[in-house]
Protein backbone atom coordinates (compact mmCIF):
# COMPACT_ATOMS: atom_id res chain seq x y z
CA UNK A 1 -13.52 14.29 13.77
CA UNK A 2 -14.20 14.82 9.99
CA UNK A 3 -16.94 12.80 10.75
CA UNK A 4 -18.63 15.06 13.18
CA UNK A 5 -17.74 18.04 11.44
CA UNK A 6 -19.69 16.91 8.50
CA UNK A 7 -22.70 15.75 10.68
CA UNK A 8 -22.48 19.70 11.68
CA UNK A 9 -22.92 20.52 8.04
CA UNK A 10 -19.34 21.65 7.36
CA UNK A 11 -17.91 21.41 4.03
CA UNK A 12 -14.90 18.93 5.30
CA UNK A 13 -12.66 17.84 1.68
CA UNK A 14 -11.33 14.33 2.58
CA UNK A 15 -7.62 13.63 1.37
CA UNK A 16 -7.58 11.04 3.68
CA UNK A 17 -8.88 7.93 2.11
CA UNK A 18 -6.73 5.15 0.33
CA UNK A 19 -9.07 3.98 -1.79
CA UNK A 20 -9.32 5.06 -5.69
CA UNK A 21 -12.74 7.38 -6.38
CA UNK A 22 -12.95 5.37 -9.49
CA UNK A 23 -15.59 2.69 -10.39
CA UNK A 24 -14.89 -0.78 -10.92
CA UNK A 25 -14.58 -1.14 -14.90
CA UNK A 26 -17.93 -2.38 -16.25
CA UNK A 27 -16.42 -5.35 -17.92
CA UNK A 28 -15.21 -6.59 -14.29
CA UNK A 29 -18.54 -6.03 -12.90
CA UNK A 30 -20.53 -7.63 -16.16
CA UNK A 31 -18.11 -10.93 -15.35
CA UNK A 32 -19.17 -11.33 -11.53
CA UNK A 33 -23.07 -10.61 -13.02
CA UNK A 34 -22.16 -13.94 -15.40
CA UNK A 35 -20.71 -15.67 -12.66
CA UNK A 36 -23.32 -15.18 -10.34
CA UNK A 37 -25.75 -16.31 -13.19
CA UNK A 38 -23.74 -19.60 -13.62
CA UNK A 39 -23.89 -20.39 -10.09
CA UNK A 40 -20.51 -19.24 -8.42
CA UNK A 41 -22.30 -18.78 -5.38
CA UNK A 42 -20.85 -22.19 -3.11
CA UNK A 43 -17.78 -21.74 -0.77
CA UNK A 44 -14.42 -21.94 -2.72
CA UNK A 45 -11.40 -23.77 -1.96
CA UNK A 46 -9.54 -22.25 1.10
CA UNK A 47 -6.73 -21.13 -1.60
CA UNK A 48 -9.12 -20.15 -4.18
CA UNK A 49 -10.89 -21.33 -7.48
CA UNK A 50 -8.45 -22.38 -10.06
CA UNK A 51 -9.56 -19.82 -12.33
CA UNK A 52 -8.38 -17.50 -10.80
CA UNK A 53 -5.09 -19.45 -9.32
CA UNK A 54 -4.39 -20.10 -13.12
CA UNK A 55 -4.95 -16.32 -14.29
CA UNK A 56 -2.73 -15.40 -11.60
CA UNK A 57 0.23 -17.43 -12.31
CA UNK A 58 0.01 -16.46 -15.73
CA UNK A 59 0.09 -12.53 -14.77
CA UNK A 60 2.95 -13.31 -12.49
CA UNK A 61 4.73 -14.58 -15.84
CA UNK A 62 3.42 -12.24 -18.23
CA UNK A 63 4.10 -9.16 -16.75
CA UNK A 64 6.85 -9.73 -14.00
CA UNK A 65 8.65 -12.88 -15.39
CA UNK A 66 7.98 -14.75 -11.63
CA UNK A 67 7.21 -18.43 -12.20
CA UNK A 68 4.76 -19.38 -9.18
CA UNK A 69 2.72 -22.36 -10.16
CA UNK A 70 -1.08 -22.85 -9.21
CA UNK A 71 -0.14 -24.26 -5.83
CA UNK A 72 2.08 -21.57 -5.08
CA UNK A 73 -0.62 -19.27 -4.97
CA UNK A 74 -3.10 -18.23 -2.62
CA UNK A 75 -6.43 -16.13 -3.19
CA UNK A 76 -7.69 -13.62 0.25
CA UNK A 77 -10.18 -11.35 1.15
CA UNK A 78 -8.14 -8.82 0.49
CA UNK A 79 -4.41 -8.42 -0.11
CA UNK A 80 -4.11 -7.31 3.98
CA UNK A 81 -5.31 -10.97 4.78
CA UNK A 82 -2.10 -12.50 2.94
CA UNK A 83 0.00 -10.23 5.00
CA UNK A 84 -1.61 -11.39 8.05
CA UNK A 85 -1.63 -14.51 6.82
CA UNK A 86 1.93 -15.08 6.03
CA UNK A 87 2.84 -12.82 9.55
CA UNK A 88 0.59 -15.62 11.75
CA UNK A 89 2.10 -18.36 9.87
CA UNK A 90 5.89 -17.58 10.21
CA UNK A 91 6.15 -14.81 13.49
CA UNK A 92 7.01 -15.60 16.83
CA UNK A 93 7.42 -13.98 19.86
CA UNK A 94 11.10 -12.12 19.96
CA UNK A 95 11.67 -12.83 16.33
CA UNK A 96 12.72 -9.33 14.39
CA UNK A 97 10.67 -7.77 11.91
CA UNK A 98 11.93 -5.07 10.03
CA UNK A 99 9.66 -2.25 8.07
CA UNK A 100 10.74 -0.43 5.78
CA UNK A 101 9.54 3.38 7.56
CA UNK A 102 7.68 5.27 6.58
CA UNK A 103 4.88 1.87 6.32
CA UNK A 104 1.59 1.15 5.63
CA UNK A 105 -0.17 1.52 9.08
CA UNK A 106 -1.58 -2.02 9.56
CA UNK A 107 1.97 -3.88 8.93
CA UNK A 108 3.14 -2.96 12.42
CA UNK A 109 -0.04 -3.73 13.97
CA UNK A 110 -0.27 -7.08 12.57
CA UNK A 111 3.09 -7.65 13.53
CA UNK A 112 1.99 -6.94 16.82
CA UNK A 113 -0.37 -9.58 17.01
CA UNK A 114 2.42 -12.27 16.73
CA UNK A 115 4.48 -10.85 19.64
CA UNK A 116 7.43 -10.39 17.55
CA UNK A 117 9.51 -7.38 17.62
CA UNK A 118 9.19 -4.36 15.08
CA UNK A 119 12.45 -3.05 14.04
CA UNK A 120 12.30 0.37 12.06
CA UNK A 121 14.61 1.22 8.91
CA UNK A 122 14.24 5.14 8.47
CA UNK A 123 14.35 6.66 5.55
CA UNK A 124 13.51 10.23 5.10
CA UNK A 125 12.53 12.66 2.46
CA UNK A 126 16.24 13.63 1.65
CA UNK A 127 16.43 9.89 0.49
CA UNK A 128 13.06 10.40 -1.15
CA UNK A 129 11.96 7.33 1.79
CA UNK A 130 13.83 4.74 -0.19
CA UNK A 131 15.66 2.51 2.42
CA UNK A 132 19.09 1.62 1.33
CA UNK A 133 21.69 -1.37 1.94
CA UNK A 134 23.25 0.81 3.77
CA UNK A 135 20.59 1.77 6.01
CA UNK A 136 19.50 -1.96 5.73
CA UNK A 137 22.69 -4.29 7.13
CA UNK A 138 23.02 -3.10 10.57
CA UNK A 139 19.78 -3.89 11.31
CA UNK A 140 20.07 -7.80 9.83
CA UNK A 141 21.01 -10.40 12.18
CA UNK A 142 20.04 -14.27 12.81
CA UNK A 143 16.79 -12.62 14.81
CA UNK A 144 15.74 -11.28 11.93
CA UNK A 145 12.36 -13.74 10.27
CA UNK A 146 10.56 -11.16 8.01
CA UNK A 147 11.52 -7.59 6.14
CA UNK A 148 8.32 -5.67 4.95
CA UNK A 149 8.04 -3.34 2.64
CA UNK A 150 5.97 -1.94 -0.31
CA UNK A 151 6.48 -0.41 -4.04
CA UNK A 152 5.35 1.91 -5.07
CA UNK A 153 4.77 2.78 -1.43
CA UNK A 154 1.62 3.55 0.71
CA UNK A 155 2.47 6.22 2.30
CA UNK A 156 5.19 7.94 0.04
CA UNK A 157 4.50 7.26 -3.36
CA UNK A 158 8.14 6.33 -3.44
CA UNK A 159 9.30 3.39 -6.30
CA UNK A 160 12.14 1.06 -5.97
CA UNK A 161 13.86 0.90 -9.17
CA UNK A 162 15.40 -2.42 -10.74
CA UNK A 163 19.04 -1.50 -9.02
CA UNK A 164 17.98 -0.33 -6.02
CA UNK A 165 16.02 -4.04 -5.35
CA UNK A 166 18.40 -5.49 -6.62
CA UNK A 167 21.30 -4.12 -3.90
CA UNK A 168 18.75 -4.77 -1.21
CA UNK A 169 18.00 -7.98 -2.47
CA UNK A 170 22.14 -8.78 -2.49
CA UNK A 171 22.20 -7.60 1.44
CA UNK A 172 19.28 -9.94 2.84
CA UNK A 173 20.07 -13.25 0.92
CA UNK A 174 23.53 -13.15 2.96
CA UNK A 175 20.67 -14.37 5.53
CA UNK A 176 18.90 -17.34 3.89
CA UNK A 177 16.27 -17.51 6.90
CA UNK A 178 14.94 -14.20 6.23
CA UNK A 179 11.42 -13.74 4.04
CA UNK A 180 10.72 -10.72 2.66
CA UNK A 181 7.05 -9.86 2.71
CA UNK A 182 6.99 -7.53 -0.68
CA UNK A 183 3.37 -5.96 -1.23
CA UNK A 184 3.32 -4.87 -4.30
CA UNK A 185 -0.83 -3.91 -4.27
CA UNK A 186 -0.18 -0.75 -6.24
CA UNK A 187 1.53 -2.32 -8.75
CA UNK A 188 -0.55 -0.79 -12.18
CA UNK A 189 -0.12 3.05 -9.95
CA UNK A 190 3.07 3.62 -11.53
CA UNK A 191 4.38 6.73 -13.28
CA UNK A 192 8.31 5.66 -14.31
CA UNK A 193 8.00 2.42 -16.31
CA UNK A 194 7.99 -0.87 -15.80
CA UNK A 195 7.23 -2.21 -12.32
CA UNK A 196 9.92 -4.29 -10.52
CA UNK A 197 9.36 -7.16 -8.19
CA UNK A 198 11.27 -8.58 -5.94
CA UNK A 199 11.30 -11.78 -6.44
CA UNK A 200 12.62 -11.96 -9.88
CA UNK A 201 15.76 -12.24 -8.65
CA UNK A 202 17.03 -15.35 -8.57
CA UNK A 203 19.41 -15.31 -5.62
CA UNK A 204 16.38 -14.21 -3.26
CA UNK A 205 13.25 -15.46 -5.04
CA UNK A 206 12.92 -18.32 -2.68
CA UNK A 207 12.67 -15.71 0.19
CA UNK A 208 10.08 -13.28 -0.93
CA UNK A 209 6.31 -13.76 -0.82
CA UNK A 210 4.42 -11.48 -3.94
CA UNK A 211 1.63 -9.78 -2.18
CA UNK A 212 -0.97 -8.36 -4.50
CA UNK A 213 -4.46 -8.07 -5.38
CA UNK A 214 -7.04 -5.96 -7.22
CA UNK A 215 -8.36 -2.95 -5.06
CA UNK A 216 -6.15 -0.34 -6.08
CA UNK A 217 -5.65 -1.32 -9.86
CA UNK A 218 -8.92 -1.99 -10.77
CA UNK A 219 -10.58 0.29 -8.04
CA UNK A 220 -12.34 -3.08 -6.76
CA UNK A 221 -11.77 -2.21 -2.96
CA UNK A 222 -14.88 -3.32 -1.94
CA UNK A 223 -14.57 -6.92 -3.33
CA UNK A 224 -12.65 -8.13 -0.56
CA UNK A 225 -9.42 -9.74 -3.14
CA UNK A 226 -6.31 -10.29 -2.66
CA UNK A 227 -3.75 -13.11 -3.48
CA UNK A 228 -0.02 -14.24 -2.98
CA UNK A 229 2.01 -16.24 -4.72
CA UNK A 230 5.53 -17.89 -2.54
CA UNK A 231 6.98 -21.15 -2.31
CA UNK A 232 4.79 -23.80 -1.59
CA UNK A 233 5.95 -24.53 1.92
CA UNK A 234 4.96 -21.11 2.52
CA UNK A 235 1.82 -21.13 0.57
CA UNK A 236 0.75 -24.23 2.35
CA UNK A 237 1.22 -22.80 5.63
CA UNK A 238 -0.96 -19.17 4.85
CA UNK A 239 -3.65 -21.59 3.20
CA UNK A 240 -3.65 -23.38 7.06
CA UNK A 241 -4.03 -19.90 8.69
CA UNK A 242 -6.76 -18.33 5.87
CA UNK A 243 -8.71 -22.14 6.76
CA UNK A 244 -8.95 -21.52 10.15
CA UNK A 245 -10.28 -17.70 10.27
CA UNK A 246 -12.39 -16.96 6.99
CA UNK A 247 -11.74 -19.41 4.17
CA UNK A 248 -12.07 -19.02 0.81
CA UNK A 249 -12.62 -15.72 -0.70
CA UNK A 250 -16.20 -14.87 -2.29
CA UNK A 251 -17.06 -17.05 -5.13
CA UNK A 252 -17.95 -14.66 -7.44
CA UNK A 253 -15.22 -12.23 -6.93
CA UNK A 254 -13.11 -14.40 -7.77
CA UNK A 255 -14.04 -15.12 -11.19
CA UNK A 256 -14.72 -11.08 -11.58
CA UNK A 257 -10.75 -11.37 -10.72
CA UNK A 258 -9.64 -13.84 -13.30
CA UNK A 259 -11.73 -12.31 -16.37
CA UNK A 260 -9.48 -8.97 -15.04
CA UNK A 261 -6.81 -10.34 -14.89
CA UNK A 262 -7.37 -12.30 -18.64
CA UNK A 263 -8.25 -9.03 -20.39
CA UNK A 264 -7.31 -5.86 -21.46
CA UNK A 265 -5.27 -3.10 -18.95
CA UNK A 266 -7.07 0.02 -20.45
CA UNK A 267 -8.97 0.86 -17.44
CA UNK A 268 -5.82 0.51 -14.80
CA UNK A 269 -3.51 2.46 -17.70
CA UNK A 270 -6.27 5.30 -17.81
CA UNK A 271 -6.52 5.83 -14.07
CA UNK A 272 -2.79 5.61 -13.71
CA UNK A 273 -2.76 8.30 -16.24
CA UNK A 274 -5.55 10.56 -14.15
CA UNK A 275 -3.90 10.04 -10.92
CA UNK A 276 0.08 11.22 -12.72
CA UNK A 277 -1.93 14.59 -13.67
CA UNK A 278 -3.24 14.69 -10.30
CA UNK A 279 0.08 13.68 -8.69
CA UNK A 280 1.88 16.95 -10.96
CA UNK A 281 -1.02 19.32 -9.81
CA UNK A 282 -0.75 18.61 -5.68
CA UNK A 283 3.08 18.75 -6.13
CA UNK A 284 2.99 22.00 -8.15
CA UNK A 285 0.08 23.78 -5.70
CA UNK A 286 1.57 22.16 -2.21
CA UNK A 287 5.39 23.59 -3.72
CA UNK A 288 3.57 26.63 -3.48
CA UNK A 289 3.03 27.01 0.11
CA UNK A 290 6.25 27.98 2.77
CA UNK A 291 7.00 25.50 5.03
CA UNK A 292 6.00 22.46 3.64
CA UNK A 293 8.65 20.20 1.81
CA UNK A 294 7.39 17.53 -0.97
CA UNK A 295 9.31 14.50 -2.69
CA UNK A 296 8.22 13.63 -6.36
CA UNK A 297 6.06 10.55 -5.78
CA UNK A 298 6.75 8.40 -8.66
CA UNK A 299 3.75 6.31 -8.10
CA UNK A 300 0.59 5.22 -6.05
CA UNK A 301 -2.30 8.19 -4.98
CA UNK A 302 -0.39 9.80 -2.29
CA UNK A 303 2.39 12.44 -1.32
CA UNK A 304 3.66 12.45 2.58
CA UNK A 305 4.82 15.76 2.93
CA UNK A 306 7.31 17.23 5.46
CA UNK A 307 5.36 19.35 7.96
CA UNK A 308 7.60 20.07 10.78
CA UNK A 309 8.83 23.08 10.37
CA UNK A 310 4.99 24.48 11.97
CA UNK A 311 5.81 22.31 15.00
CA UNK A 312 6.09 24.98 17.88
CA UNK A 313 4.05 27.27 15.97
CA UNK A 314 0.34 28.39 17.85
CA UNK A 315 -3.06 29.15 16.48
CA UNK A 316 -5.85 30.51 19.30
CA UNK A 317 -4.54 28.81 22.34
CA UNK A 318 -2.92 25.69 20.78
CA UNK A 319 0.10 24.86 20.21
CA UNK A 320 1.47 22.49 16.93
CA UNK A 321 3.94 20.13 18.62
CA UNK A 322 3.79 17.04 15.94
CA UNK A 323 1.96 15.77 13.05
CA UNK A 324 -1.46 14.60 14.64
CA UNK A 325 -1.78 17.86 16.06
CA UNK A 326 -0.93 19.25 12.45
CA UNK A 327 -3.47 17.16 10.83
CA UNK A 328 -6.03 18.15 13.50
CA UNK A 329 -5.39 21.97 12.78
CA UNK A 330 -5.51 21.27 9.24
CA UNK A 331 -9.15 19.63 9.85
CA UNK A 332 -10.48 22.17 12.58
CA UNK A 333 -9.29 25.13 10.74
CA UNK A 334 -9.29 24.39 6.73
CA UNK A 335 -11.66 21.55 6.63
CA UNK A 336 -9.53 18.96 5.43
CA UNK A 337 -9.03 15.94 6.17
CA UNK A 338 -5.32 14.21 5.96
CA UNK A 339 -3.44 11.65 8.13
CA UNK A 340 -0.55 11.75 10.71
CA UNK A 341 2.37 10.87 9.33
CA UNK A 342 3.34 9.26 13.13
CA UNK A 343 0.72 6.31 11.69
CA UNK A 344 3.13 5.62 9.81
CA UNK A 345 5.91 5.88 11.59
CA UNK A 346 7.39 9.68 10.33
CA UNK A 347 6.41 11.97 12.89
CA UNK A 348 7.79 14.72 10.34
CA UNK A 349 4.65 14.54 7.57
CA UNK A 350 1.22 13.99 6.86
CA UNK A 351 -0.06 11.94 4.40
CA UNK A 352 -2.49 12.94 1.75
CA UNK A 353 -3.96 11.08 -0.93
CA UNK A 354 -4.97 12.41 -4.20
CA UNK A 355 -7.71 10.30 -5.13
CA UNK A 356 -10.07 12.76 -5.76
CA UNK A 357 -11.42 15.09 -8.03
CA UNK A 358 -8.70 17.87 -9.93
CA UNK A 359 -11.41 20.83 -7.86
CA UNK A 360 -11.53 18.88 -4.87
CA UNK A 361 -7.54 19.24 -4.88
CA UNK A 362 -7.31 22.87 -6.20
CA UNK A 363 -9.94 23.92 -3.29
CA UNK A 364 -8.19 22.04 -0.30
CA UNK A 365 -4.90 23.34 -1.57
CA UNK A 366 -5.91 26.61 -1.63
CA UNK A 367 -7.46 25.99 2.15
CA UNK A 368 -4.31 24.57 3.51
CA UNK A 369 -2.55 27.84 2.17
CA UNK A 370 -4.31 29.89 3.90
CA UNK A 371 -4.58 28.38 7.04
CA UNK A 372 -1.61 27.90 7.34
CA UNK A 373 -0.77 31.79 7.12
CA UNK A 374 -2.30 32.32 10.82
CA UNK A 375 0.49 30.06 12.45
CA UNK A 376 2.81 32.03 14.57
């Protein structure tokens, strides 16, 4: 639809994109130009070069004290083909997944694709969408294979802190069968400190798979890179799946990866920075306008705010009944472009991402205020 209303000349703002409106830092492009130059052009190993491998075990160990080794690390075209990868490996029909809600729209789909079983864990914006134990235990049984989740979190913006992991962490190693799929992809996209994986716990560590990669951090979305680093048997098994449906990622990339990785954090620190302004400006200007509730996002490029207090409200001859027909109002009548929050399994919000310029944000603001005035 935004499209279609752009091919009719409209002047459609898009808050709808998860990808950062950064460029890749010039360094990281300057390091695939060398790599091209010194021939990185040949298929790579199914789990990657061992550049990269090696950079990547040492950035688990710098920066989030996990000790994966070279072999318990696999490099994908993109950090959604680890999640798949691990899924296809492990899922079977009637085995229980559970997702962390509101998710990141693909997990459930990919689930899907196994046949096993999606089971939700709610958690609203009165818990600022932070599952806890207690939401967490009735839901584990000996049917449960895989819990997925993400921090900071695509859609919310919501960060699990050390002791909130940490009690989750306590609740699913009482089930020793159970491996926790932790995507941590907008890992340098936090505004409250140090980030906190999973796995550096040491009664769960041999549980969790690390899911990361470099398209949010260092805006290098369309390189196609992800990686994951688990215990070998698990490793072994996604490097089987990856084998069979695209092998190894791009040569090049990779090494564009592992100089990244190797070198200074400036540029990921300065767009973390950019987006924390940004994040303070659509909270302050969406706080503004009746009827829609916000949490404080504490990290990633996106608030999910609470929109259904307009459901039952009409415009023309329509009538608001959930969020997709919010977010298509919000597109017909103000021009911008957001996301259902039912995508993500909150029927209650939208999403919208604030990867985009400080007037783009002021001026769609602004829009939604006023469209939102002719509701009744």
């Amino acid at each position: 639809m935004a499209r279609d209303l752009k091919a009719e000349g409209k002047d459609v703002i898009s808050l709808s994109l998860g990808e950062p409106d950064f460029d890749t830092p010039e360094s990281v492009k300057q390091a695939a130009t060398r790599a091209l130059s010194d021939g990185y052009t040949k298929y790579s190993p199914v789990p990657g070069l061992s550049e990269l491998k090696q950079a990547i075990s040492d950035k688990f160990q710098r920066e989030n004290n996990l000790d994966y080794s070279v072999d318990e690390i696999v490099v994908s075209n993109g950090a959604k083909q680890s999640i798949a990868n691990l899924c296809l490996a492990l899922l079977n029909p009637e085995d229980e997944v559970i997702l962390f809600t509101p998710y990141w729209v693909s997990y459930k789909d990919i689930v899907g694709l196994t046949g096993a079983k999606v089971i939700p864990v709610e958690a609203g914006i009165e818990h600022d969408f932070k599952v806890t134990p207690e939401m967490l235990s009735p839901h584990l049984s000996n049917r449960t294979r895989m819990v997925i989740f993400s921090s900071p979190c695509n859609p919310t913006g919501s960060v699990y802190r050390e002791e909130e992991l940490k009690a989750l962490a306590d609740c699913i190693q009482e089930y020793p069968d159970i491996v926790v799929l932790s995507d941590e992809i907008y890992e340098y996209i936090n505004f409250v400190g140090k980030h906190v994986s999973m796995a550096q716990f040491e009664g769960i560590k041999n549980q969790v798979a690390t899911v990361n990669g470099f398209s949010k951090g260092f805006a290098m979305t369309g390189w196609r890179l992800g990686y994951m680093g688990a215990p070998k048997p698990l490793a072994q098994a996604c490097a089987k799946i990856q084998g069979q449906f695209t092998s190894g990622a791009a040569s090049f990339s990779q090494m564009a990866g592992a100089y990244a990785l190797n070198n200074s954090l400036d540029a990921p620190s300065e767009m973390c920075e950019a987006f924390k302004k940004r994040r303070d400006l659509v909270v302050s200007l969406l706080s503004d306008i009746p009827g829609i509730e916000t949490n404080h996002p504490e990290g990633a490029f996106y608030i999910f705010p609470r929109v259904s207090s307009f459901f039952g409200s009409s415009y023309e001859r329509s009538t608001i009944e959930n969020s997709e027909d919010f977010a298509a109002f919000l597109l017909q009548e103000a021009h911008v472009a957001t996301v259902a929050g039912s995508a993500f399994g909150d029927n209650s919000c939208i999403r919208l991402s604030y990867a985009a310029s400080e007037s783009e944000i002021r001026e769609a603001m602004n829009r939604i205020s006023r469209a939102v005035k002719v509701l009744k």
